[in-house]
N, C-alpha and C. Protein backbone atom coordinates (compact mmCIF):
# COMPACT_ATOMS: atom_id res chain seq x y z
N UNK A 1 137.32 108.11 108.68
CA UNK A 1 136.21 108.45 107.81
C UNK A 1 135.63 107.20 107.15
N UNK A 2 136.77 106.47 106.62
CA UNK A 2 136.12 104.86 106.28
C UNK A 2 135.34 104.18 107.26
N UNK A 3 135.84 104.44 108.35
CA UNK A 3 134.72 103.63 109.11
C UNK A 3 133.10 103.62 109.17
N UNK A 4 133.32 105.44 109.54
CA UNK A 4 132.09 106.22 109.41
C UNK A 4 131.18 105.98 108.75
N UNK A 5 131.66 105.28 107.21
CA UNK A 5 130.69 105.57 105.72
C UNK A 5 130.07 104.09 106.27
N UNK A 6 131.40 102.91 106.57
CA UNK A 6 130.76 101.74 106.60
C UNK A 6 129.75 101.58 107.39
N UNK A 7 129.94 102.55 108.40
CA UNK A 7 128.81 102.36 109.84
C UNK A 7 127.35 102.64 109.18
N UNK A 8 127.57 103.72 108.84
CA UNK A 8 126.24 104.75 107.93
C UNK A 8 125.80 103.93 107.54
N UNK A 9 126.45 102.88 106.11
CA UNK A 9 125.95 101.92 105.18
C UNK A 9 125.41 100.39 105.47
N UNK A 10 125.84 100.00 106.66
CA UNK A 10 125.40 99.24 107.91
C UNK A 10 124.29 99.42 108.51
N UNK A 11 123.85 100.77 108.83
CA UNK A 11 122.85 101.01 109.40
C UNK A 11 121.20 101.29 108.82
N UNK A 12 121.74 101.61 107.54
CA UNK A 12 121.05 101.99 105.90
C UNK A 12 120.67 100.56 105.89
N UNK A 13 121.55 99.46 105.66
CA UNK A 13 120.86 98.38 105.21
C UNK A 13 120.34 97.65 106.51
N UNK A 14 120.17 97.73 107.72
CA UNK A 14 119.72 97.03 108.87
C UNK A 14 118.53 97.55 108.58
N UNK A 15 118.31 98.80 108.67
CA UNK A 15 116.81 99.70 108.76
C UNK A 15 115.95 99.42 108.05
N UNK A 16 116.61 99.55 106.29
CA UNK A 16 115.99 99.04 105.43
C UNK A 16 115.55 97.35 105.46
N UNK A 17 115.93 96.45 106.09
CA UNK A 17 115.62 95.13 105.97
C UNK A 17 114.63 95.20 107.04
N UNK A 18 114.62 95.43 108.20
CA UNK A 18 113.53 95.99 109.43
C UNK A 18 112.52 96.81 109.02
N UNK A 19 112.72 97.52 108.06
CA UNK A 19 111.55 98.13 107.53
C UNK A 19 111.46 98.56 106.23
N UNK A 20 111.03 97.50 105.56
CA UNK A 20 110.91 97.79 103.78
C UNK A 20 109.47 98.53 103.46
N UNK A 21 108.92 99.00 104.36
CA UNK A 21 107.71 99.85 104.06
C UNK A 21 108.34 101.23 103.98
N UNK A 22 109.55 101.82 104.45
CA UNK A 22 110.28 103.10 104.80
C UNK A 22 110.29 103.32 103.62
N UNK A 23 110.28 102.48 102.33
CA UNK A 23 111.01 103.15 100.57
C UNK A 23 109.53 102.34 100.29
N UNK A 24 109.29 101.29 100.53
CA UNK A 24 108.39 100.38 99.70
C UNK A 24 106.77 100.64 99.82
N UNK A 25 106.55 101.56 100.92
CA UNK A 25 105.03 101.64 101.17
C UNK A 25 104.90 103.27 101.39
N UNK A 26 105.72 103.85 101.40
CA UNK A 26 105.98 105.36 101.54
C UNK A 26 105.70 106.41 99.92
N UNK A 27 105.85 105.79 99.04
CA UNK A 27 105.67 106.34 97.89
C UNK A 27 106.89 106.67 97.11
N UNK A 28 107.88 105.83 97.69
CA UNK A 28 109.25 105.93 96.95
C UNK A 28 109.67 105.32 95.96
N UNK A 29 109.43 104.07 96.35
CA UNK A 29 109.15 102.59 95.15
C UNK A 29 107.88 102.11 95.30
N UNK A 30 107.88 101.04 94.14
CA UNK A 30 106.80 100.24 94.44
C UNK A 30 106.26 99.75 95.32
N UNK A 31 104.84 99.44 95.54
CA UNK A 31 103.85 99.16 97.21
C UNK A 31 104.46 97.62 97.13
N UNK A 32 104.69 96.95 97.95
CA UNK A 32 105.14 95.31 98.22
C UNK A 32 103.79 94.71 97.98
N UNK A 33 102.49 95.50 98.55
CA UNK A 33 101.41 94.55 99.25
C UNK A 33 100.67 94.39 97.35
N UNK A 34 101.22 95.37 96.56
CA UNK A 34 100.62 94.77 94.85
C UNK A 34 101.36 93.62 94.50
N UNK A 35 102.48 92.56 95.11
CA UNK A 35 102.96 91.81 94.74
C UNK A 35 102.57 90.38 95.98
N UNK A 36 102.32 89.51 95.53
CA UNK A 36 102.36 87.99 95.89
C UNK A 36 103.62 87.84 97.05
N UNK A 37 103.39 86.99 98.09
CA UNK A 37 104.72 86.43 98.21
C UNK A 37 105.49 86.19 97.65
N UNK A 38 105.14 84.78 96.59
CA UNK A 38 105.97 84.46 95.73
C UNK A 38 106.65 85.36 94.96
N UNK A 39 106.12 86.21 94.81
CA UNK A 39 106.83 87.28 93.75
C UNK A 39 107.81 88.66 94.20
N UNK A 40 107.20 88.38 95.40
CA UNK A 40 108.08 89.15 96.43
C UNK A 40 109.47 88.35 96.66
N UNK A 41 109.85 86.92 96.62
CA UNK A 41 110.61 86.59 96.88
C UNK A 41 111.37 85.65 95.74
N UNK A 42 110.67 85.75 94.44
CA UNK A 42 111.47 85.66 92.93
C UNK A 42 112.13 86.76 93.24
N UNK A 43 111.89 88.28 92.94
CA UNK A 43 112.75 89.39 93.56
C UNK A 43 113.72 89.53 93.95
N UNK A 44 113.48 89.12 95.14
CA UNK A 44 114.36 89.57 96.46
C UNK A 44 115.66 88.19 95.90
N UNK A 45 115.11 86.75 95.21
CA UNK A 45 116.40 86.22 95.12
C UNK A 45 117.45 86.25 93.57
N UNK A 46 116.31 87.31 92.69
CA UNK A 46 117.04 87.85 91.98
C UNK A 46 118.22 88.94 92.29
N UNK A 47 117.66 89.91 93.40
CA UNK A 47 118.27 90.70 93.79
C UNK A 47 120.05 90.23 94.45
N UNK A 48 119.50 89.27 95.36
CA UNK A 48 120.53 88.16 95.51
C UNK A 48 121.51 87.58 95.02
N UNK A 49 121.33 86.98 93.77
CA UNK A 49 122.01 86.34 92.94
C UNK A 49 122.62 87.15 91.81
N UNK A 50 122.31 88.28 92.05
CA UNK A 50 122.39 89.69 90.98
C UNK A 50 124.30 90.18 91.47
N UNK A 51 125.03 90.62 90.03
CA UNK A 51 126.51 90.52 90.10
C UNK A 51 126.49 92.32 90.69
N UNK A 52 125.27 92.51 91.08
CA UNK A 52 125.36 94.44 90.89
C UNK A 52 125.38 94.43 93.17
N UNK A 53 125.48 96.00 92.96
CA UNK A 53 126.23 95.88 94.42
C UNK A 53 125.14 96.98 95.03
N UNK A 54 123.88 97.57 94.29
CA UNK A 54 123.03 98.26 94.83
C UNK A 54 122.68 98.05 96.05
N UNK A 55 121.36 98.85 96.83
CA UNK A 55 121.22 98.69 97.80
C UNK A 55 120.17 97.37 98.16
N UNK A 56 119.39 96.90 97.35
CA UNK A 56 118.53 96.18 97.23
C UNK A 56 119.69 94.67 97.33
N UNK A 57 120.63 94.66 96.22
CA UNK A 57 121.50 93.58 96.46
C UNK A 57 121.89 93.24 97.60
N UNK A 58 122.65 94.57 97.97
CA UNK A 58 123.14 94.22 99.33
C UNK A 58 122.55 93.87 100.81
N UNK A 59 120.93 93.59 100.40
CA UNK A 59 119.84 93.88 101.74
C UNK A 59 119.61 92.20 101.15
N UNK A 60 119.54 91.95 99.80
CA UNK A 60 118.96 90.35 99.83
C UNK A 60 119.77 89.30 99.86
N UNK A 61 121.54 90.10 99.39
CA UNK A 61 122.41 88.80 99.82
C UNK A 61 122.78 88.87 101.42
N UNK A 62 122.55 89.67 102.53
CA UNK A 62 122.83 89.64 103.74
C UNK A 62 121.81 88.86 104.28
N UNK A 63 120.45 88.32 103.54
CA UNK A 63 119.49 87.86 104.10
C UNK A 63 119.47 85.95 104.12
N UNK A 64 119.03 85.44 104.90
CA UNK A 64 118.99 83.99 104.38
C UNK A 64 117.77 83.89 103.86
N UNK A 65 117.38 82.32 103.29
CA UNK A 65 116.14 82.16 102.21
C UNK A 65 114.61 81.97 103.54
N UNK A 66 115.15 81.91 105.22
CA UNK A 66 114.20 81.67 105.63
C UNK A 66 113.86 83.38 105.61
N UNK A 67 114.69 84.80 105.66
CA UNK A 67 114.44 85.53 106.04
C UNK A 67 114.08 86.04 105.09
N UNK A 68 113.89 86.08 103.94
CA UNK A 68 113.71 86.45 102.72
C UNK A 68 111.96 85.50 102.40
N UNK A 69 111.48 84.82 102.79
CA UNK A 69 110.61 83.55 102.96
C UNK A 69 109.59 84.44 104.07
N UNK A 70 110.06 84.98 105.30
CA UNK A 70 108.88 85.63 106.07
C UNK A 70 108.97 87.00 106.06
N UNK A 71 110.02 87.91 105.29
CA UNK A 71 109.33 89.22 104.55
C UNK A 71 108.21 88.93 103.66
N UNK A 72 108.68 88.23 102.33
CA UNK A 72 108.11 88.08 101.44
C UNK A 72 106.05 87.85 101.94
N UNK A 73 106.09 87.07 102.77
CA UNK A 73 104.62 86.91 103.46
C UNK A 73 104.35 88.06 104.25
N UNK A 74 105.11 88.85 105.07
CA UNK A 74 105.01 89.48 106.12
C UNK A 74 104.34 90.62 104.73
N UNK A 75 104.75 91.45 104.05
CA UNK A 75 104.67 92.48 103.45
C UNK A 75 103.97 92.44 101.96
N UNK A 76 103.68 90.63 101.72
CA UNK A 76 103.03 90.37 100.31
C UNK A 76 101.59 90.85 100.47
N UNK A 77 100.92 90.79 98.89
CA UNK A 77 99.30 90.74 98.95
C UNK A 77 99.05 89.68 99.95
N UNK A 78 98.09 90.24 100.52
CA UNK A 78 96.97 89.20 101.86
C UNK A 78 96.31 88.18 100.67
């Protein structure tokens, strides 16, 4: 059953990093495209550097700063 949850929670955060429009542009959270790059990726390395183990944490410390660097553009205000 442990495995199971980890798989689930593995797959939760792959999806979510592949597609942050699924919570972020859907009407769940906040739209990405009202925020800057830059500010998209103050965020994401707060989220990072953050002692908490949410899901957001766990999607920005699995990320490196280049991958965190071409969300942040990919999904910022144009």
């Amino acid at each position: 059953m442990k495995k199971l949850a980890m798989l689930v929670l593995l797959s939760i955060s792959v999806f979510a990093y592949t597609n942050c429009t699924a919570c972020h542009n859907g009407g769940y959270k906040s739209k990405l495209n009202q925020y800057t790059p830059d500010e998209i990726a103050t965020m994401m390395n707060q989220y990072k550097n953050a002692q908490r183990s949410g899901m957001m944490s766990r999607i920005a410390k699995s990320m490196s700063e280049e991958e965190i660097k071409e969300v942040s553009i990919r999904f910022g205000k144009k």
